[in-house]
Structures are given as C-alpha cells and as structure tokens.
N, C-alpha and C. Protein backbone atom coordinates (compact mmCIF):
# COMPACT_ATOMS: atom_id res chain seq x y z
N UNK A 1 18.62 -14.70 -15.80
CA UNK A 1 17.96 -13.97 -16.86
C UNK A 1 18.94 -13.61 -17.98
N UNK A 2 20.42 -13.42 -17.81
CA UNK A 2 21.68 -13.19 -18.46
C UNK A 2 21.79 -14.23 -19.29
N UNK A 3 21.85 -14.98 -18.83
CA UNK A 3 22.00 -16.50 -19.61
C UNK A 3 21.13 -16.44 -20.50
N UNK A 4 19.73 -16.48 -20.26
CA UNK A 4 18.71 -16.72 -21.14
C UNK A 4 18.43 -15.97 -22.38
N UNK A 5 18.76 -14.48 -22.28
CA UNK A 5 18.88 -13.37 -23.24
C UNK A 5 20.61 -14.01 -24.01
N UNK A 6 21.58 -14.45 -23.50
CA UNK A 6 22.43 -14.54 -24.34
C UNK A 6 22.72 -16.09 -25.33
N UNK A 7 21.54 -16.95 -24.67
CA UNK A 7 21.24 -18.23 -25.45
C UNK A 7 20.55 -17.67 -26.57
N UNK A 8 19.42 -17.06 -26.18
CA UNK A 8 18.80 -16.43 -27.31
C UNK A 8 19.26 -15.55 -28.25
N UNK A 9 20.25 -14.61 -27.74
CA UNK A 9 21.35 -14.14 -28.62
C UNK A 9 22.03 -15.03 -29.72
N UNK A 10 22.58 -15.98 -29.41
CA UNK A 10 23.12 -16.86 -29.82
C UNK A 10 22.56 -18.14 -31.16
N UNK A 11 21.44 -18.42 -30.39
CA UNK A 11 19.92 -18.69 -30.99
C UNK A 11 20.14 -18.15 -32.76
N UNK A 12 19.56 -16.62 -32.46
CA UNK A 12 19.55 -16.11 -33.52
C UNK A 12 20.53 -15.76 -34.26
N UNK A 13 21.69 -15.57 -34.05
CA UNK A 13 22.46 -15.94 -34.70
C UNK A 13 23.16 -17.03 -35.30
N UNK A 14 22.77 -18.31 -34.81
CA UNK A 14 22.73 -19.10 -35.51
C UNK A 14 21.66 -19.53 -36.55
N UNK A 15 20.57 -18.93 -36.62
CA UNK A 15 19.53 -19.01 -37.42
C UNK A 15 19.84 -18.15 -38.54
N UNK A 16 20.77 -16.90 -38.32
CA UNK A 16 20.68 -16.34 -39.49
C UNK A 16 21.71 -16.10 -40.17
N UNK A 17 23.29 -16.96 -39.33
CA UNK A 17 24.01 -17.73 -40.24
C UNK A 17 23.48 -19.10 -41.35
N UNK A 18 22.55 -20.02 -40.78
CA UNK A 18 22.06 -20.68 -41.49
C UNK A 18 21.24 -20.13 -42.78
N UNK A 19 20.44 -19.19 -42.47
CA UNK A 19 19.65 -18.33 -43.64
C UNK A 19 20.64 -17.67 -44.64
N UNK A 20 21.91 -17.52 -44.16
CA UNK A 20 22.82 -16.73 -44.83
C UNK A 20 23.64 -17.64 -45.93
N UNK A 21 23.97 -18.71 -44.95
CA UNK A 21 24.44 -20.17 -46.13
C UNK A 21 23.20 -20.52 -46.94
N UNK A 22 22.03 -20.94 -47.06
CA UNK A 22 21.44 -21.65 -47.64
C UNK A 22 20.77 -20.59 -49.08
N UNK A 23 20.64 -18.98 -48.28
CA UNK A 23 20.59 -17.89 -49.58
C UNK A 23 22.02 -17.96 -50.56
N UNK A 24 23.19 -17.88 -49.77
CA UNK A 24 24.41 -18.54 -50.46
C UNK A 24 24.19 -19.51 -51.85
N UNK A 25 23.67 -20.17 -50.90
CA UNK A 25 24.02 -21.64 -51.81
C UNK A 25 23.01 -21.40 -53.31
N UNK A 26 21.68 -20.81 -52.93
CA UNK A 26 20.33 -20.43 -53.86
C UNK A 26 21.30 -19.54 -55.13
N UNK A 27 21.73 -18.85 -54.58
CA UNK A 27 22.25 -17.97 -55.85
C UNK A 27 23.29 -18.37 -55.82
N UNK A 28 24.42 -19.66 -56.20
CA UNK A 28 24.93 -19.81 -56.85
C UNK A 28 24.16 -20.53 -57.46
N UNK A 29 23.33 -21.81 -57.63
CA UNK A 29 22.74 -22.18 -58.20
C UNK A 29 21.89 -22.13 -59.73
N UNK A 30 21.01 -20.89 -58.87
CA UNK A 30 20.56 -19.09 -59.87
C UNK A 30 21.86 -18.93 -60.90
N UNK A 31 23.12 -18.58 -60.49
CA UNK A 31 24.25 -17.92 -61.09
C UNK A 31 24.29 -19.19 -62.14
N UNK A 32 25.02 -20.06 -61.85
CA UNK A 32 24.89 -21.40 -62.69
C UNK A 32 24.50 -21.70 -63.65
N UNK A 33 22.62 -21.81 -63.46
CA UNK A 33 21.78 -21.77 -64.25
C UNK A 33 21.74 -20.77 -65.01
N UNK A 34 22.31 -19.69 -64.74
CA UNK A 34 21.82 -18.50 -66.30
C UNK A 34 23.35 -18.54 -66.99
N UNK A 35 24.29 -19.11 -66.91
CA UNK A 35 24.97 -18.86 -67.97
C UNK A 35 25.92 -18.00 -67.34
N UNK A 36 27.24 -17.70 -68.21
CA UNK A 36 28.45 -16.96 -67.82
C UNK A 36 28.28 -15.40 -67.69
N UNK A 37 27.77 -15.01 -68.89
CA UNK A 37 27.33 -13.65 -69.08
C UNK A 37 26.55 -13.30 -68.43
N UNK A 38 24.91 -13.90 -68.52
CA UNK A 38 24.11 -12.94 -67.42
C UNK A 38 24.49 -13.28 -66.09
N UNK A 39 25.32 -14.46 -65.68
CA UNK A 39 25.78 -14.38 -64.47
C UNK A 39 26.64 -13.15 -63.46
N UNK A 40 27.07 -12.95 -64.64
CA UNK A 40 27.86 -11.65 -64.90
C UNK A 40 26.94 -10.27 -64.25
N UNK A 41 26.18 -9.78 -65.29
CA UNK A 41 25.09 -9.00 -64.91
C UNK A 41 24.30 -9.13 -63.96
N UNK A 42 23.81 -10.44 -63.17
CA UNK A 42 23.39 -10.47 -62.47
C UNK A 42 24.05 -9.92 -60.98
N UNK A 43 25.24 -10.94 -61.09
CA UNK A 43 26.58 -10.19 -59.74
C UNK A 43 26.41 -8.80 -59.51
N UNK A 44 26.32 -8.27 -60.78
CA UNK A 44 26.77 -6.51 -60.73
C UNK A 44 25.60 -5.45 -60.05
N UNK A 45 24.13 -6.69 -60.51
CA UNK A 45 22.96 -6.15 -59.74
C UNK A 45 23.40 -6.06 -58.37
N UNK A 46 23.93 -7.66 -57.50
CA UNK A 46 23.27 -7.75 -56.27
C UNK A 46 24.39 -7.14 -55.30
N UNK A 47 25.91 -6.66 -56.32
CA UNK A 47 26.28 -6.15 -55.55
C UNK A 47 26.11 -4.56 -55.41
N UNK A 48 25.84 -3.90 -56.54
CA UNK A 48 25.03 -2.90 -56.23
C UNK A 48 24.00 -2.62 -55.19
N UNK A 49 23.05 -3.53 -54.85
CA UNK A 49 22.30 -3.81 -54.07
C UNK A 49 22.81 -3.84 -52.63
N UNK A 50 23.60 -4.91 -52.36
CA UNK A 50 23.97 -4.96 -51.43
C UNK A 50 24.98 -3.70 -51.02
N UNK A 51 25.55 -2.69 -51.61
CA UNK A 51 26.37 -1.81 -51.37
C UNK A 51 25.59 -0.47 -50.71
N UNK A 52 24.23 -0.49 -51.73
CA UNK A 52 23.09 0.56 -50.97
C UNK A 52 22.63 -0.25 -49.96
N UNK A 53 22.08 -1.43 -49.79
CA UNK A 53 21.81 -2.01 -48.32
C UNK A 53 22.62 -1.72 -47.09
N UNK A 54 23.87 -2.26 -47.66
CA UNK A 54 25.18 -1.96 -46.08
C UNK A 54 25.34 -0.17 -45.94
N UNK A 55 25.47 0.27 -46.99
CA UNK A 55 25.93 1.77 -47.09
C UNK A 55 24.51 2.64 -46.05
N UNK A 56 23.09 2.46 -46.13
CA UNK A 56 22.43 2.80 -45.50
C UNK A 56 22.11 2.13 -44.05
N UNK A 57 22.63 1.14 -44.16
CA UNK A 57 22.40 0.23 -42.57
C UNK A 57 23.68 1.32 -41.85
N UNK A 58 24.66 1.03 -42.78
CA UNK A 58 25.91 1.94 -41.89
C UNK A 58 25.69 3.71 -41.25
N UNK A 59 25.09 4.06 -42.79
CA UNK A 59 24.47 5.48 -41.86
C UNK A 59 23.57 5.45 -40.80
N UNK A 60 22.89 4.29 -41.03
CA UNK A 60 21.46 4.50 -39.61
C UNK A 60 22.21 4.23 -38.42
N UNK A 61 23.23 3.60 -38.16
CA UNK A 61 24.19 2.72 -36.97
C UNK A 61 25.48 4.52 -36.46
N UNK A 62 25.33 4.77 -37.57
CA UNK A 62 26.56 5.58 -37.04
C UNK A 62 25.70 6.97 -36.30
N UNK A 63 24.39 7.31 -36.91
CA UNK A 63 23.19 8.14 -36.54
C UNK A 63 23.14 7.89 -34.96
N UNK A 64 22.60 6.22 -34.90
CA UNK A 64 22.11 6.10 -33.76
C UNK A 64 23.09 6.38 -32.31
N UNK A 65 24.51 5.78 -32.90
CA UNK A 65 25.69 5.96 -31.96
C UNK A 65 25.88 7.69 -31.90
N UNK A 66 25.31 8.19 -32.41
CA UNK A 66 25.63 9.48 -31.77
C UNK A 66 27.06 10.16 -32.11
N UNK A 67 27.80 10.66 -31.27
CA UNK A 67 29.40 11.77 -31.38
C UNK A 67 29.85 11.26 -30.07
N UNK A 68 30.53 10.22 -29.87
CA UNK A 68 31.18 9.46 -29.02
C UNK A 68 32.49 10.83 -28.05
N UNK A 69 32.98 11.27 -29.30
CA UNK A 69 33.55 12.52 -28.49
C UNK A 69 33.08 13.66 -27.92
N UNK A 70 31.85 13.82 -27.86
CA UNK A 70 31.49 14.84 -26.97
C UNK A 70 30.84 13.92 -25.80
N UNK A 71 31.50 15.01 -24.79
CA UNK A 71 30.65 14.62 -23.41
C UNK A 71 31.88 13.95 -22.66
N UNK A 72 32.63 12.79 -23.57
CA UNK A 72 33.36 12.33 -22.89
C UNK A 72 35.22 12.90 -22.62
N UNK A 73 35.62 12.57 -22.17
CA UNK A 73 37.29 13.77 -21.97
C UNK A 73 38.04 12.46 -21.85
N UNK A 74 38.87 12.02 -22.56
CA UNK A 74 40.17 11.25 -22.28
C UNK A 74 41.00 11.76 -21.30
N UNK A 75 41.53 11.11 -20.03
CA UNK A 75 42.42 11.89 -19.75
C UNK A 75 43.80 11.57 -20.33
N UNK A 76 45.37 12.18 -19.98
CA UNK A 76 46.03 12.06 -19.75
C UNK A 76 46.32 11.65 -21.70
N UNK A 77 45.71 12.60 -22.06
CA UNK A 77 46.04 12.84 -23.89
C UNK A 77 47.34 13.70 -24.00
N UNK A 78 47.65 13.52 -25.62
CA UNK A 78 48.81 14.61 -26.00
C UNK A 78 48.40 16.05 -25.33
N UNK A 79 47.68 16.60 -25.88
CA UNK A 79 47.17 17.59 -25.45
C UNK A 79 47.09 18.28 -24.14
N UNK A 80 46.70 17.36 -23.23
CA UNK A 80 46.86 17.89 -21.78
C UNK A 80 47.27 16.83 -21.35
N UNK A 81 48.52 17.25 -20.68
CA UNK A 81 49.92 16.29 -20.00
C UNK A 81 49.49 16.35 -18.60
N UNK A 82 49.25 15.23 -18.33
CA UNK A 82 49.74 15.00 -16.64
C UNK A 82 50.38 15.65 -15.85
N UNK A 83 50.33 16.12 -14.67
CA UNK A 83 51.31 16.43 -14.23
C UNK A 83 52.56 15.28 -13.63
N UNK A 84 52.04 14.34 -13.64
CA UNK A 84 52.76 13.57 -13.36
C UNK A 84 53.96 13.41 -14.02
N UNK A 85 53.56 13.59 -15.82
CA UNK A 85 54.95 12.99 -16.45
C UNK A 85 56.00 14.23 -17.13
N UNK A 86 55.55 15.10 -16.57
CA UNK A 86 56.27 16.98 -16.99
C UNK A 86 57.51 16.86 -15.83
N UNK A 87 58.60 17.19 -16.44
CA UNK A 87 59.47 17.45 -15.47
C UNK A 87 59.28 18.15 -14.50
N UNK A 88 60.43 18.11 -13.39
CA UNK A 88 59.88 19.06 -12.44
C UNK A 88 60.99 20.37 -12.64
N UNK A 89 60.59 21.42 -12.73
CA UNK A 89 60.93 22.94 -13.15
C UNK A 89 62.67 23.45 -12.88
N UNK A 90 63.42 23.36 -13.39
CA UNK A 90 64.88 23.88 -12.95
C UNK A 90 65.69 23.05 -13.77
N UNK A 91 66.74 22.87 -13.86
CA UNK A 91 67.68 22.28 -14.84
C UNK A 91 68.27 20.46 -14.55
N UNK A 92 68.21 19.85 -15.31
CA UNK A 92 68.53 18.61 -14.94
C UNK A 92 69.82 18.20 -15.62
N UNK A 93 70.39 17.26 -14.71
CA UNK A 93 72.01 16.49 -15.60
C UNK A 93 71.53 15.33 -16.07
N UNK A 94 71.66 15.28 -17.36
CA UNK A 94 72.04 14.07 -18.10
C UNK A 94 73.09 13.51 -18.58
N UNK A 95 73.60 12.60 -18.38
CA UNK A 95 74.95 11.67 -19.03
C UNK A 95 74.40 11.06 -20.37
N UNK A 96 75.18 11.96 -21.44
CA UNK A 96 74.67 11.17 -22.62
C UNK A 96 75.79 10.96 -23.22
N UNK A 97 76.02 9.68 -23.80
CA UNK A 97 77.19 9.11 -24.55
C UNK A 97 76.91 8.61 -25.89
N UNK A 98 77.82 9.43 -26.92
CA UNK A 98 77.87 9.44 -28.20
C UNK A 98 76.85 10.76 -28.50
N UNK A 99 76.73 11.80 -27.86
CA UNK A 99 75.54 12.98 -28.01
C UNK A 99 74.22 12.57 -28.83
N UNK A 100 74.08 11.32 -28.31
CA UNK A 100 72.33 11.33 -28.09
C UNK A 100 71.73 11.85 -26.78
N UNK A 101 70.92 12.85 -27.01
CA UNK A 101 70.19 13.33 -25.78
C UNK A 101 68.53 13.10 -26.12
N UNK A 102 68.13 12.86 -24.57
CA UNK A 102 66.71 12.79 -24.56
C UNK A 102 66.03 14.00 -24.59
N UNK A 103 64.34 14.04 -24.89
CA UNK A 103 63.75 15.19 -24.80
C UNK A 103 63.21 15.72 -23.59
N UNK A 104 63.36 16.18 -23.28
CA UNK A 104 62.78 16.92 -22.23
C UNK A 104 61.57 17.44 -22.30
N UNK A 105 60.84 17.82 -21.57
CA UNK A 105 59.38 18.56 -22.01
C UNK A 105 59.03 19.63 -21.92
N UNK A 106 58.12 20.26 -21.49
CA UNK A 106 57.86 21.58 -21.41
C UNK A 106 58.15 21.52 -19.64
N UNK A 107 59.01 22.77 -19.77
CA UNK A 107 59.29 23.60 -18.55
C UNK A 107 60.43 23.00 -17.91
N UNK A 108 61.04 22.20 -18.30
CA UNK A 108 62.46 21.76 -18.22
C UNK A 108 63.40 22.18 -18.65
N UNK A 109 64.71 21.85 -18.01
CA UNK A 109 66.04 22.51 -18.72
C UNK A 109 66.62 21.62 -18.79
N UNK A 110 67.80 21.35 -19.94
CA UNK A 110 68.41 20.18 -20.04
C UNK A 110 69.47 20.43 -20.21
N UNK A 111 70.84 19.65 -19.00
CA UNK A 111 72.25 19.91 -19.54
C UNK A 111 72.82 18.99 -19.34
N UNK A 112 73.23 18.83 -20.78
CA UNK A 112 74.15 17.79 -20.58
C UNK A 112 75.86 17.52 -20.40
N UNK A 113 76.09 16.56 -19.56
CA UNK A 113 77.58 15.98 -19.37
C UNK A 113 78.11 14.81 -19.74
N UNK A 114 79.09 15.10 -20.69
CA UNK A 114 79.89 13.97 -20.92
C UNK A 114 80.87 13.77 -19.95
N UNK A 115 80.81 13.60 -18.82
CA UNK A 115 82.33 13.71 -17.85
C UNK A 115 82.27 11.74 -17.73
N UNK A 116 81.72 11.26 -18.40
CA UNK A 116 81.96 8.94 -18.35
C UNK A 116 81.92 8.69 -19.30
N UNK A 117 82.79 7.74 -19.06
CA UNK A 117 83.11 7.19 -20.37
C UNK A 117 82.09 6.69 -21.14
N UNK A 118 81.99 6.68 -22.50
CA UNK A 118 80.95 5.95 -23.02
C UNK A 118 80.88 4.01 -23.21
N UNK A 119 80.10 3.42 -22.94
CA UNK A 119 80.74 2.04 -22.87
C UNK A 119 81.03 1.59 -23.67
N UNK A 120 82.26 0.58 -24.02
CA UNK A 120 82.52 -0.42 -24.72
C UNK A 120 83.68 0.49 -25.08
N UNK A 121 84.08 1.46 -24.66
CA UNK A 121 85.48 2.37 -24.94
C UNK A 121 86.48 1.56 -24.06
C-alpha cells in the first residue's frame, strides 16, 4: 500500500513539474511578444503576485505546523547539562603547557601544574 501512495506521490509530482515547465515556457513567449518595456511591467505584476501567493501559502504552512517547541524538551541542551558531562565535585590536576588551561564547568575546581616539560623543549 506504501509503494502505491508513494508512486502516486511521485506521479504528481511529476505532473506538476511538467505544468510548471510548459506555464514556463507560455510566459516567456507572452514576455517576447509584448515587447521590452511592457515585458518589463508585466514581470513586476507576476512577481508581485507570486510573492502574495508564496507569502500566504507560507503563513497557512507555518499555522498548520503549529509551535514545534512546546510539548517537546531537547535533552542534554546548553541549558540543562547532563550529569554526565559536569565534573565530578572537588579539585582536579591539570598539566598545562605554555598556560593554556581548559574550562572547567560548574562545580569544579581547577589547579593547575606545570611540574613537565612542555614538548618540543
């Protein structure tokens, strides 16, 4: 039944790529035939047109989709950290060479030791 709904999917979209080339092709034709100038004016109609067409298709689509962020909870956002990736509570040694140090996060302590050499010394 999958198949059959997505042939037909397919179907129609190829029908209304074809409708889409052959309206294409009509108004250049149209454009052609009237000359440089009203060709001109004419463009300015249909893209006007087409700008309130898409501009209201887009509000009805974004209507229908609803507020995607409510209801649903990301986990493991900036906001609320894992416990997994929070240090674990008391002071830690780091070896940092040339005093670049890493960050630590919330509820960590960080101390650092230079007691090795840094490489390539």
């Amino acid at each position: 039944m999958m198949e059959i709904m997505g042939r037909m999917r397919l179907g129609w979209a190829s029908v209304m790529f074809f409708v889409a080339g052959v309206a294409s092709a009509l108004w250049v034709v149209f454009l052609i035939s009237q000359g440089l100038e009203k060709a001109d004016q004419w463009s300015s109609v249909a893209a006007f047109g087409g700008t309130v067409v898409f501009g209201i298709l887009g509000l009805v689509m974004a209507r229908r989709s609803g507020d995607p962020a409510q209801g649903a909870s990301l986990p493991n956002t900036p906001d609320t950290p894992d416990s997994e990736t929070l240090p674990p509570p008391g002071g830690q040694n780091i070896n940092v060479h040339g005093g670049i140090a890493p960050i630590v996060g919330p509820g960590g302590t960080q101390t650092n030791t230079f007691n090795t050499t840094p490489p390539g010394t």
